[in-house]
C-alpha atoms as a PDB file:
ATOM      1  CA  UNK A   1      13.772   9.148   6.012  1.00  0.00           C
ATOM      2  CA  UNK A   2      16.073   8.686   2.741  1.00  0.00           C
ATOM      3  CA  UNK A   3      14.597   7.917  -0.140  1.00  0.00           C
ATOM      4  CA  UNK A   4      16.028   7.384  -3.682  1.00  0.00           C
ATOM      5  CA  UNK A   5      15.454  10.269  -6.488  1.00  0.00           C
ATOM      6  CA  UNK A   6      14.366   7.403  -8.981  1.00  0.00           C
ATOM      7  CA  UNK A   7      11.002   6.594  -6.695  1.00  0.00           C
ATOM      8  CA  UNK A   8      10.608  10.243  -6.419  1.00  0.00           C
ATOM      9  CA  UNK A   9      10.480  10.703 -10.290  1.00  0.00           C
ATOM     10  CA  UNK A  10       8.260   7.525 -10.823  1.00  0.00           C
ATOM     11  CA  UNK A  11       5.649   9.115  -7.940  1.00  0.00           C
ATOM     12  CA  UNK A  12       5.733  12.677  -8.408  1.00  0.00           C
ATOM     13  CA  UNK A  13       6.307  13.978 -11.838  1.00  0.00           C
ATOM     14  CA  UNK A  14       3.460  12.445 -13.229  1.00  0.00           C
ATOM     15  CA  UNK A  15       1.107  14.508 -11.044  1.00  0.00           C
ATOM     16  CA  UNK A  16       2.922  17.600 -11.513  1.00  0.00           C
ATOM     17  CA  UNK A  17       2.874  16.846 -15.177  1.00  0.00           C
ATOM     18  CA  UNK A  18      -1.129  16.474 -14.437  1.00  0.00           C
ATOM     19  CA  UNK A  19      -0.925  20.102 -13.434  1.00  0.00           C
ATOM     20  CA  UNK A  20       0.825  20.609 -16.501  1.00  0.00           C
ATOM     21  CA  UNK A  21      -2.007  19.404 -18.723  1.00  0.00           C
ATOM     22  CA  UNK A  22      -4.821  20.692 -16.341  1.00  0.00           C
ATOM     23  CA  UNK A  23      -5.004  23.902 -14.830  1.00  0.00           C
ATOM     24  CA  UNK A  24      -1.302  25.328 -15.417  1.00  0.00           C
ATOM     25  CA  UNK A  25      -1.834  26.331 -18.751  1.00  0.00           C
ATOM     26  CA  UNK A  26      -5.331  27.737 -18.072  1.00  0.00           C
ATOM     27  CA  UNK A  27      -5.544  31.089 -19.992  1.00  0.00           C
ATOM     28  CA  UNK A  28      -3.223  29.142 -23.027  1.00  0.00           C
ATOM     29  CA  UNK A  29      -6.324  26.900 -24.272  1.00  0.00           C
ATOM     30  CA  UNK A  30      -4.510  25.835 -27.112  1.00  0.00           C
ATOM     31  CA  UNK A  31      -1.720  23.651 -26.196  1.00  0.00           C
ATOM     32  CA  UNK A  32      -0.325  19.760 -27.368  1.00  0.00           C
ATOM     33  CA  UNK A  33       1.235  17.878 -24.731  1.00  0.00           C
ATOM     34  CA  UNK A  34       4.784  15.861 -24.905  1.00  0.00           C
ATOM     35  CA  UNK A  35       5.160  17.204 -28.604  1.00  0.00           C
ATOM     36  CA  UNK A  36       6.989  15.599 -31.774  1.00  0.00           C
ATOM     37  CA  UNK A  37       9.211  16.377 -34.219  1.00  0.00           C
ATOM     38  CA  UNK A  38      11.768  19.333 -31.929  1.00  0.00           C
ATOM     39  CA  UNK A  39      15.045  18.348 -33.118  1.00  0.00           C
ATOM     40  CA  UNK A  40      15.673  15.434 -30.421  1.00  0.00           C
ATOM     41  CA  UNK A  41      16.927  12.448 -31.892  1.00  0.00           C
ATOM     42  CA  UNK A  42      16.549   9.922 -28.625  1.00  0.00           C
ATOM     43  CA  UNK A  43      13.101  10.507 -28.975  1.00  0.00           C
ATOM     44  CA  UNK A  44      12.401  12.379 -25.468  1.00  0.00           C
ATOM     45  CA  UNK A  45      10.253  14.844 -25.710  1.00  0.00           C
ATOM     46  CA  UNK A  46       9.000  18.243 -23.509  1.00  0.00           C
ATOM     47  CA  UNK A  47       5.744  17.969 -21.502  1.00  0.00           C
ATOM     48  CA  UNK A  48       4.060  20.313 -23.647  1.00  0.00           C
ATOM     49  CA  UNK A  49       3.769  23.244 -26.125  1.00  0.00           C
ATOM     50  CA  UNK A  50       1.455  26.060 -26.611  1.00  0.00           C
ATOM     51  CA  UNK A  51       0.146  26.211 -29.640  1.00  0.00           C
ATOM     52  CA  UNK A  52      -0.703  30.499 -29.889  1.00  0.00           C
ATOM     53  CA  UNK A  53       2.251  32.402 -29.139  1.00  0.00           C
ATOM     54  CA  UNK A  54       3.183  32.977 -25.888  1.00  0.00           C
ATOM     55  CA  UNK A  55       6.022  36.304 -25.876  1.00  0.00           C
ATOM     56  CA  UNK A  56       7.062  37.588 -28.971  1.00  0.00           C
ATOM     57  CA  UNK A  57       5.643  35.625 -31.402  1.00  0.00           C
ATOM     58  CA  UNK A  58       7.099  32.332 -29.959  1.00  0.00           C
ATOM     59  CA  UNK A  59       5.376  29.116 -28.530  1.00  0.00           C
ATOM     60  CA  UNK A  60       6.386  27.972 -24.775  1.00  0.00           C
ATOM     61  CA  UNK A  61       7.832  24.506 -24.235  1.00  0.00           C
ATOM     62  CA  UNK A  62       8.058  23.368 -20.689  1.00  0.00           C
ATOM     63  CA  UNK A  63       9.069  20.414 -19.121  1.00  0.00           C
ATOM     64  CA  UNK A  64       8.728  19.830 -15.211  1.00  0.00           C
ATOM     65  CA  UNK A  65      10.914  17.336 -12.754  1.00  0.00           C
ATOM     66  CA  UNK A  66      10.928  17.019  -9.402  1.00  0.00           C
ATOM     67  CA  UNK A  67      13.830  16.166  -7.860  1.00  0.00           C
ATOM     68  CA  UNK A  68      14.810  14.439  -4.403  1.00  0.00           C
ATOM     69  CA  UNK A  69      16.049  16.761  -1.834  1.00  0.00           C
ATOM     70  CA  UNK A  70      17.442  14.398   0.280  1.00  0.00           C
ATOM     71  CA  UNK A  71      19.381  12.101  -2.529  1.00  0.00           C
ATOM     72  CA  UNK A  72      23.229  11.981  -1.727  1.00  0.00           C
ATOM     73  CA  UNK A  73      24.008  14.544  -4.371  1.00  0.00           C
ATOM     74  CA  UNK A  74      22.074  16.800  -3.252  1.00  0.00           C
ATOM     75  CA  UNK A  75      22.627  16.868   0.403  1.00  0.00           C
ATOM     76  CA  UNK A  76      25.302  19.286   0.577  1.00  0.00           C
ATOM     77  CA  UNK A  77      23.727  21.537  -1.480  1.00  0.00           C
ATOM     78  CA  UNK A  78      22.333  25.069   0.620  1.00  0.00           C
ATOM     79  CA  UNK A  79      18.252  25.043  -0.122  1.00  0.00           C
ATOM     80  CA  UNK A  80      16.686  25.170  -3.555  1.00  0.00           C
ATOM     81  CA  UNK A  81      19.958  24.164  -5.389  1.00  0.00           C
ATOM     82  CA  UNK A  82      18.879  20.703  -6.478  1.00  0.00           C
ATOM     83  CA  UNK A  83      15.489  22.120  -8.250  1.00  0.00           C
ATOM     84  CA  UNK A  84      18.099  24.560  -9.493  1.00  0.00           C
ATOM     85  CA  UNK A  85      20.441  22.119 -10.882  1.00  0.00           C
ATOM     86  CA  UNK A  86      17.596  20.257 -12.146  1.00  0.00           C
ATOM     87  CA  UNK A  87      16.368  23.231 -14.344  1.00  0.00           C
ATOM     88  CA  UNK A  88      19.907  23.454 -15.916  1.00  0.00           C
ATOM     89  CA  UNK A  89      19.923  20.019 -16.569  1.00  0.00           C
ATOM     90  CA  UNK A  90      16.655  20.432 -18.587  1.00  0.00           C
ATOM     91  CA  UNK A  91      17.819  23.036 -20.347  1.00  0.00           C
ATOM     92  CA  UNK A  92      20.815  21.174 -21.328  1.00  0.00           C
ATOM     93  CA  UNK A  93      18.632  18.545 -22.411  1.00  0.00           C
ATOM     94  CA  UNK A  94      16.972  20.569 -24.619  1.00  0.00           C
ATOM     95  CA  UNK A  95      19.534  23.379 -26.011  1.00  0.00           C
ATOM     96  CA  UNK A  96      19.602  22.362 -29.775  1.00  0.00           C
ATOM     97  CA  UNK A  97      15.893  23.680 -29.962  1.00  0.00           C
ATOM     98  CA  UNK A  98      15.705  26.442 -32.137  1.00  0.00           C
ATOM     99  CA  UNK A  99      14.584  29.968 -31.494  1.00  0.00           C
ATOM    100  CA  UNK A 100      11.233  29.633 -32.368  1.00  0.00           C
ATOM    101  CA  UNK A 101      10.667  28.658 -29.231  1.00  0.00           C
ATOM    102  CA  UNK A 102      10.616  29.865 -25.625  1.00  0.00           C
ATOM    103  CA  UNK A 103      11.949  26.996 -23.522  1.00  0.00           C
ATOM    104  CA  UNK A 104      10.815  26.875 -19.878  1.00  0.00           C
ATOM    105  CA  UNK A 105      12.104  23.921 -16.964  1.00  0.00           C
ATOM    106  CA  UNK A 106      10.223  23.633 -14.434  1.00  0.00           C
ATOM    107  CA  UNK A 107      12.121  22.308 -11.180  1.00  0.00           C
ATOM    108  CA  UNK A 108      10.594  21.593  -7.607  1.00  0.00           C
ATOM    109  CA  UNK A 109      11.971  19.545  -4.898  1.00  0.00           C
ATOM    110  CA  UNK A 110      10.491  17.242  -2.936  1.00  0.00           C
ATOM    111  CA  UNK A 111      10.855  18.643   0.303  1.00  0.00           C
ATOM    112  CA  UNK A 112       9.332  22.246  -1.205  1.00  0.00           C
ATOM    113  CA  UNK A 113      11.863  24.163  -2.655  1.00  0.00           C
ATOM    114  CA  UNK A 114      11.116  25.740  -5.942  1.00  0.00           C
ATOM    115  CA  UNK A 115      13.972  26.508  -9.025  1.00  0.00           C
ATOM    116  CA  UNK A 116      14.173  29.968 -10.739  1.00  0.00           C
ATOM    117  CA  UNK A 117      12.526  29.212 -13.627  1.00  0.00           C
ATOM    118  CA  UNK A 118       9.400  27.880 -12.043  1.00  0.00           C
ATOM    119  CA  UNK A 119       9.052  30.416  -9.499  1.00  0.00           C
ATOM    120  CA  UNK A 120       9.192  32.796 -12.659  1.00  0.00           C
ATOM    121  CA  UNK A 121       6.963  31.168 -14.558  1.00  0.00           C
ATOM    122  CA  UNK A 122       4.607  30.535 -11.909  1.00  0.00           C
ATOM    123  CA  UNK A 123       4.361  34.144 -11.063  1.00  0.00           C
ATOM    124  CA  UNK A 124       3.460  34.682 -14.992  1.00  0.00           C
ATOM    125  CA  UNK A 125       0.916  31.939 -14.958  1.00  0.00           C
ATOM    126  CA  UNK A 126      -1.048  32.862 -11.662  1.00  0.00           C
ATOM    127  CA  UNK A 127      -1.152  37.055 -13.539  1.00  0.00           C
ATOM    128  CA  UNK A 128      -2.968  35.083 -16.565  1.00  0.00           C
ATOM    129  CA  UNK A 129      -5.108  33.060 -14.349  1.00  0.00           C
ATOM    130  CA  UNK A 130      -6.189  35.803 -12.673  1.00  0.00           C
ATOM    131  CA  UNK A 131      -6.468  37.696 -15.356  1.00  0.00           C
ATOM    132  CA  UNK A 132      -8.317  35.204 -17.199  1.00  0.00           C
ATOM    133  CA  UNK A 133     -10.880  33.543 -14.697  1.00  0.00           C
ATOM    134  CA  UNK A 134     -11.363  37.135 -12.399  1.00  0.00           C
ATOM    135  CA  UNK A 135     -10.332  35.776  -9.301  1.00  0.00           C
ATOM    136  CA  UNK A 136      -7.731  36.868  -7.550  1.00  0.00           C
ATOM    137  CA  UNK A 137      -7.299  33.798  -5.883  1.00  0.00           C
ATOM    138  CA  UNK A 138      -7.136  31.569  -8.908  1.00  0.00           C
ATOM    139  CA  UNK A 139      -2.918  32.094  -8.312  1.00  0.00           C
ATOM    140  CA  UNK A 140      -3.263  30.781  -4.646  1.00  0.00           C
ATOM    141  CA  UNK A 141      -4.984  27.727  -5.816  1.00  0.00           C
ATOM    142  CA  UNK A 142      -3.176  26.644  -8.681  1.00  0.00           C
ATOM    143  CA  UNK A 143       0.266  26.719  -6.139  1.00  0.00           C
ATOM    144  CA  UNK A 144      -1.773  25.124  -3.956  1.00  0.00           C
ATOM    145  CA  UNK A 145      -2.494  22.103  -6.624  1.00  0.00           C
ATOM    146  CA  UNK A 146       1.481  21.899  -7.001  1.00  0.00           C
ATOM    147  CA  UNK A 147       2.324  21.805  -3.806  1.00  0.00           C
ATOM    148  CA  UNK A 148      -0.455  19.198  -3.030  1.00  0.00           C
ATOM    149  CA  UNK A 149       0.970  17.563  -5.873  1.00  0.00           C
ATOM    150  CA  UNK A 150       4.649  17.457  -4.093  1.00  0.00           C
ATOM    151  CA  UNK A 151       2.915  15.961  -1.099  1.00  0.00           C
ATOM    152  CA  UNK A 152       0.784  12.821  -2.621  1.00  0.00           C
ATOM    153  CA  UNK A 153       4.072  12.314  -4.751  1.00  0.00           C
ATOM    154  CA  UNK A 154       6.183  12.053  -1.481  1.00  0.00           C
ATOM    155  CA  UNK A 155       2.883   9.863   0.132  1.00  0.00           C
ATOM    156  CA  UNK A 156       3.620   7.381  -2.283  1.00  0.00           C
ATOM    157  CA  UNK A 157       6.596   7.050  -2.783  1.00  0.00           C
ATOM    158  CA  UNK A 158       6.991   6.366   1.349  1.00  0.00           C
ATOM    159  CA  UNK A 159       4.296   3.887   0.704  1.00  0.00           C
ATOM    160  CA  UNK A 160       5.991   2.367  -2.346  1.00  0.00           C
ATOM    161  CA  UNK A 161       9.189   1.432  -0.681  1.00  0.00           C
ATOM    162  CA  UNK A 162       7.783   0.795   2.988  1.00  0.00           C
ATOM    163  CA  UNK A 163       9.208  -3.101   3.688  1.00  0.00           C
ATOM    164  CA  UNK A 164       5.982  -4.984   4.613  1.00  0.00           C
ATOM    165  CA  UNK A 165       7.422  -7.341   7.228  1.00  0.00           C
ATOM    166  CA  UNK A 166       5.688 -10.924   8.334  1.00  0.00           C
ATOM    167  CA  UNK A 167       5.717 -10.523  11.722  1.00  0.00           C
ATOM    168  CA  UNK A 168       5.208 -14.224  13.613  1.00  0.00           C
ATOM    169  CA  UNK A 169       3.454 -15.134  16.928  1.00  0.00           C
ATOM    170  CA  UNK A 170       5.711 -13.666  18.929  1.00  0.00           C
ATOM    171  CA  UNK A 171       4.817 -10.194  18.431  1.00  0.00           C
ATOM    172  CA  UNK A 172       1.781  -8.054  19.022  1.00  0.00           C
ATOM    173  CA  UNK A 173       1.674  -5.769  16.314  1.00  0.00           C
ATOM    174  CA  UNK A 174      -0.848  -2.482  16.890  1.00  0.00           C
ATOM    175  CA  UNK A 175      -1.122   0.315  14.132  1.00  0.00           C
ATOM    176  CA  UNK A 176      -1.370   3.621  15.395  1.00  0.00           C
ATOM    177  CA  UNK A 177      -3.432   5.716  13.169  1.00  0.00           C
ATOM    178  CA  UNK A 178      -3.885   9.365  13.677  1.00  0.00           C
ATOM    179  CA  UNK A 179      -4.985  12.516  11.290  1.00  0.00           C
ATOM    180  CA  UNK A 180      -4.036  15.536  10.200  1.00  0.00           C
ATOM    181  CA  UNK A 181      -6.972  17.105  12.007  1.00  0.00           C
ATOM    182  CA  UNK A 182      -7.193  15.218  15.380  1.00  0.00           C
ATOM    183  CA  UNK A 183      -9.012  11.912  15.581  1.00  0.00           C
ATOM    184  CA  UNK A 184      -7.469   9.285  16.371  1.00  0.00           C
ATOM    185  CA  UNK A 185      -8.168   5.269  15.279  1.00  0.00           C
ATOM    186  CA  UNK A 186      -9.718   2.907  17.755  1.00  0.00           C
ATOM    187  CA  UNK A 187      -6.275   0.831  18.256  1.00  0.00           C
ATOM    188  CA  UNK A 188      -4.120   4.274  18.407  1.00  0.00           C
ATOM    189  CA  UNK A 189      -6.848   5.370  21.113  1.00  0.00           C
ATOM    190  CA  UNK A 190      -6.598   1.822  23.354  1.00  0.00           C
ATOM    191  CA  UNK A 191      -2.614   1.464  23.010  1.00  0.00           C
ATOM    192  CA  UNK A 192      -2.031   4.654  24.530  1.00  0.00           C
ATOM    193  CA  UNK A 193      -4.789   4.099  27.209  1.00  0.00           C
ATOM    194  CA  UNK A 194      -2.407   1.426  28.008  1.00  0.00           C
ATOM    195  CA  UNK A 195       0.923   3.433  27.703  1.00  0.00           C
ATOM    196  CA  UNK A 196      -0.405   6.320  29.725  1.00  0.00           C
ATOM    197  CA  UNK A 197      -1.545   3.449  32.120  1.00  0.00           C
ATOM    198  CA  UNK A 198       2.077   2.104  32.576  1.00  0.00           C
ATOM    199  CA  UNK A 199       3.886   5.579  32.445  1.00  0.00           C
ATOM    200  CA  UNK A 200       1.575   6.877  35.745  1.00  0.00           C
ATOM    201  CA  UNK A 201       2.114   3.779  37.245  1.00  0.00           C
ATOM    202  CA  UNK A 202       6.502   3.685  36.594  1.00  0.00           C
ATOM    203  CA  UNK A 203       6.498   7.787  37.305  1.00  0.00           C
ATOM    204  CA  UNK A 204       3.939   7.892  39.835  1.00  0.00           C
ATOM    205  CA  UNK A 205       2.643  11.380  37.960  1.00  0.00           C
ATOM    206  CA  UNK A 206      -1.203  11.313  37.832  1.00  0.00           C
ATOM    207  CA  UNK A 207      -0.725  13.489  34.783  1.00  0.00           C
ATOM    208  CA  UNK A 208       1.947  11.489  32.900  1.00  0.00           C
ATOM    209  CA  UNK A 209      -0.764  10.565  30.965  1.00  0.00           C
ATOM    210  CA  UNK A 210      -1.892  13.665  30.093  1.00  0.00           C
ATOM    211  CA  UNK A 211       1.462  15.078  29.244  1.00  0.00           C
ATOM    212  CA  UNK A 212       2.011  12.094  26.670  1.00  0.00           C
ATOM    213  CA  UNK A 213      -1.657  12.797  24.858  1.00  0.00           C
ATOM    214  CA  UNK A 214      -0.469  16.420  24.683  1.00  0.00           C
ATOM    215  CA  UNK A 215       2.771  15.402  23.624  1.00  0.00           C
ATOM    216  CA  UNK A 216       1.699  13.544  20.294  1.00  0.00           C
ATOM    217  CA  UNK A 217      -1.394  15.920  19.544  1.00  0.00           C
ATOM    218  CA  UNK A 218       1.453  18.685  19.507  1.00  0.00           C
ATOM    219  CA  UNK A 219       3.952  16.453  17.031  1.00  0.00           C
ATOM    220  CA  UNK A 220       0.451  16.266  14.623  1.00  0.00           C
ATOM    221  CA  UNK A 221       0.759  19.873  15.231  1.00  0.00           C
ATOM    222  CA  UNK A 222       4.226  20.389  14.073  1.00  0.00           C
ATOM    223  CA  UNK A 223       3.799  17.910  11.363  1.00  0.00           C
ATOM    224  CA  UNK A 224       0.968  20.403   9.821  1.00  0.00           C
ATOM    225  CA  UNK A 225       2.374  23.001  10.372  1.00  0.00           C
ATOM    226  CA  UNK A 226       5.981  21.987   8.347  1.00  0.00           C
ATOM    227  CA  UNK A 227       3.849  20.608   5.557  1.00  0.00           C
ATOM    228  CA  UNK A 228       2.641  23.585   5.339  1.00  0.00           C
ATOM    229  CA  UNK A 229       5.423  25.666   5.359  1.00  0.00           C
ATOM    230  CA  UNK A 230       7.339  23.518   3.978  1.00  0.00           C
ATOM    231  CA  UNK A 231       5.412  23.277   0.479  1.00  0.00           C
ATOM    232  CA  UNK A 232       4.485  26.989  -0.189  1.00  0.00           C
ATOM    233  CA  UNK A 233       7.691  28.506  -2.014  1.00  0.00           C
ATOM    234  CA  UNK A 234       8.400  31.760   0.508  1.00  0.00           C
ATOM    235  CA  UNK A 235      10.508  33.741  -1.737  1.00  0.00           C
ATOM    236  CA  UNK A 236      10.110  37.450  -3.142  1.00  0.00           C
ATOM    237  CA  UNK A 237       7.445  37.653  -6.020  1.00  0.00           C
ATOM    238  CA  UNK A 238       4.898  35.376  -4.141  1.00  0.00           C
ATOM    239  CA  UNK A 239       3.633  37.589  -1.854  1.00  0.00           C
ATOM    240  CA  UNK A 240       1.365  39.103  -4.291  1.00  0.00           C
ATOM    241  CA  UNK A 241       0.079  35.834  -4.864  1.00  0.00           C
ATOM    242  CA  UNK A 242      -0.054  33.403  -2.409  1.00  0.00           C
ATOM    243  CA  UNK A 243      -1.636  33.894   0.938  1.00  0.00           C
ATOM    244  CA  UNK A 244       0.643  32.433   3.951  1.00  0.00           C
ATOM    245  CA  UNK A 245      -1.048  31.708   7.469  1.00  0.00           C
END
């Protein structure tokens, strides 16, 4: 499914920019979000700045975006290079800042990939966390927030450009509602007592039936299993940090 980068942006930055203001700047107490007066005249700003020093006597500025994998500029592109190109375009964005300042994009696709410069500062943020709260698995959760955050983003923008269509008599319409975890809705459960009815009775396989049940439990399956995977940002660094199943 193709979905523009604009409906991405609308739908997921803000909750990653949630993060931003919540938990991903946990040890840094101090901070001021979308900040004034840093030498851009359009009036854009960064989605925050620390207000105590974060390396060398400098504040951090960050600024996230999520960007659409599957936009037609990005396509072509081998894995990770749009959040890539997205974290160069931030920087661009904000290279008159001065050197006061440590300037940090933060780039994630929406399909999971993560850029350079977020992996790097997320690797940086979980040590503080940890070090900060005493848990070592204060890292694991806060990647699991983002990536969570990737996923409702993606939810609605499906939801936000889904045509609605007004079906007439003609048609018999039936939802077919599953979950993540199994169950099933009561019209999902009585269409495919029907299909499985009409696939024994065309194949004349007593356990046509059967095979189709096992057939869509396995897609929910699959579908769990590349949310999963496809979320949690597998790369060198993360290990230390993140647990994988």
């Amino acid at each position: 499914m193709f979905m523009s980068g604009g409906n991405y942006l609308t739908s997921v930055c803000p909750t990653i920019h949630d993060i931003s203001s919540d938990d991903l700047l946990l040890p840094l107490t101090y901070r001021v979000l979308e900040p004034i007066g840093l030498a851009r005249s359009d009036g854009k700003r960064p989605d925050g700045m620390t207000l105590i020093p974060w390396r060398l006597g400098r504040s951090l500025l960050w600024d996230a975006s999520c960007v659409d994998t599957l936009a037609a500029s990005h396509i072509q592109a081998t894995l990770s290079m749009a959040a890539t190109s997205a974290e160069q375009a931030k920087r661009r964005k904000y290279e008159n800042l001065d050197s006061s300042f440590i300037f940090v994009p933060f780039g994630v696709e929406t399909l999971g990939p993560w850029g350079p410069e977020a992996r790097a500062l997320f690797k940086e943020l979980s040590k503080r966390v940890i070090e900060s709260s005493g848990d070592p698995r204060a890292g694991s959760y806060l990647g699991q927030r983002i990536s969570l955050a990737i996923q409702r983003g993606n939810a609605a923008s499906i939801l936000g450009t889904v045509y609605i269509y007004n079906l007439d008599s003609s048609f018999i319409f039936v939802p077919f509602g599953v979950e993540t975890l199994g169950p099933w809705g009561p019209e999902a459960r009585a269409l495919f007592k029907e299909l499985s009815k009409r696939v024994i009775e065309s194949s004349g396989d007593p356990r046509a039936g059967s095979y189709l049940g096992q057939r869509i439990s396995l897609a929910i399956q699959r579908g769990n299993a590349a949310s999963i995977l496809g979320t949690v940002p597998r790369c060198g660094g993360f290990e230390d940090v993140l647990d994988f199943i």
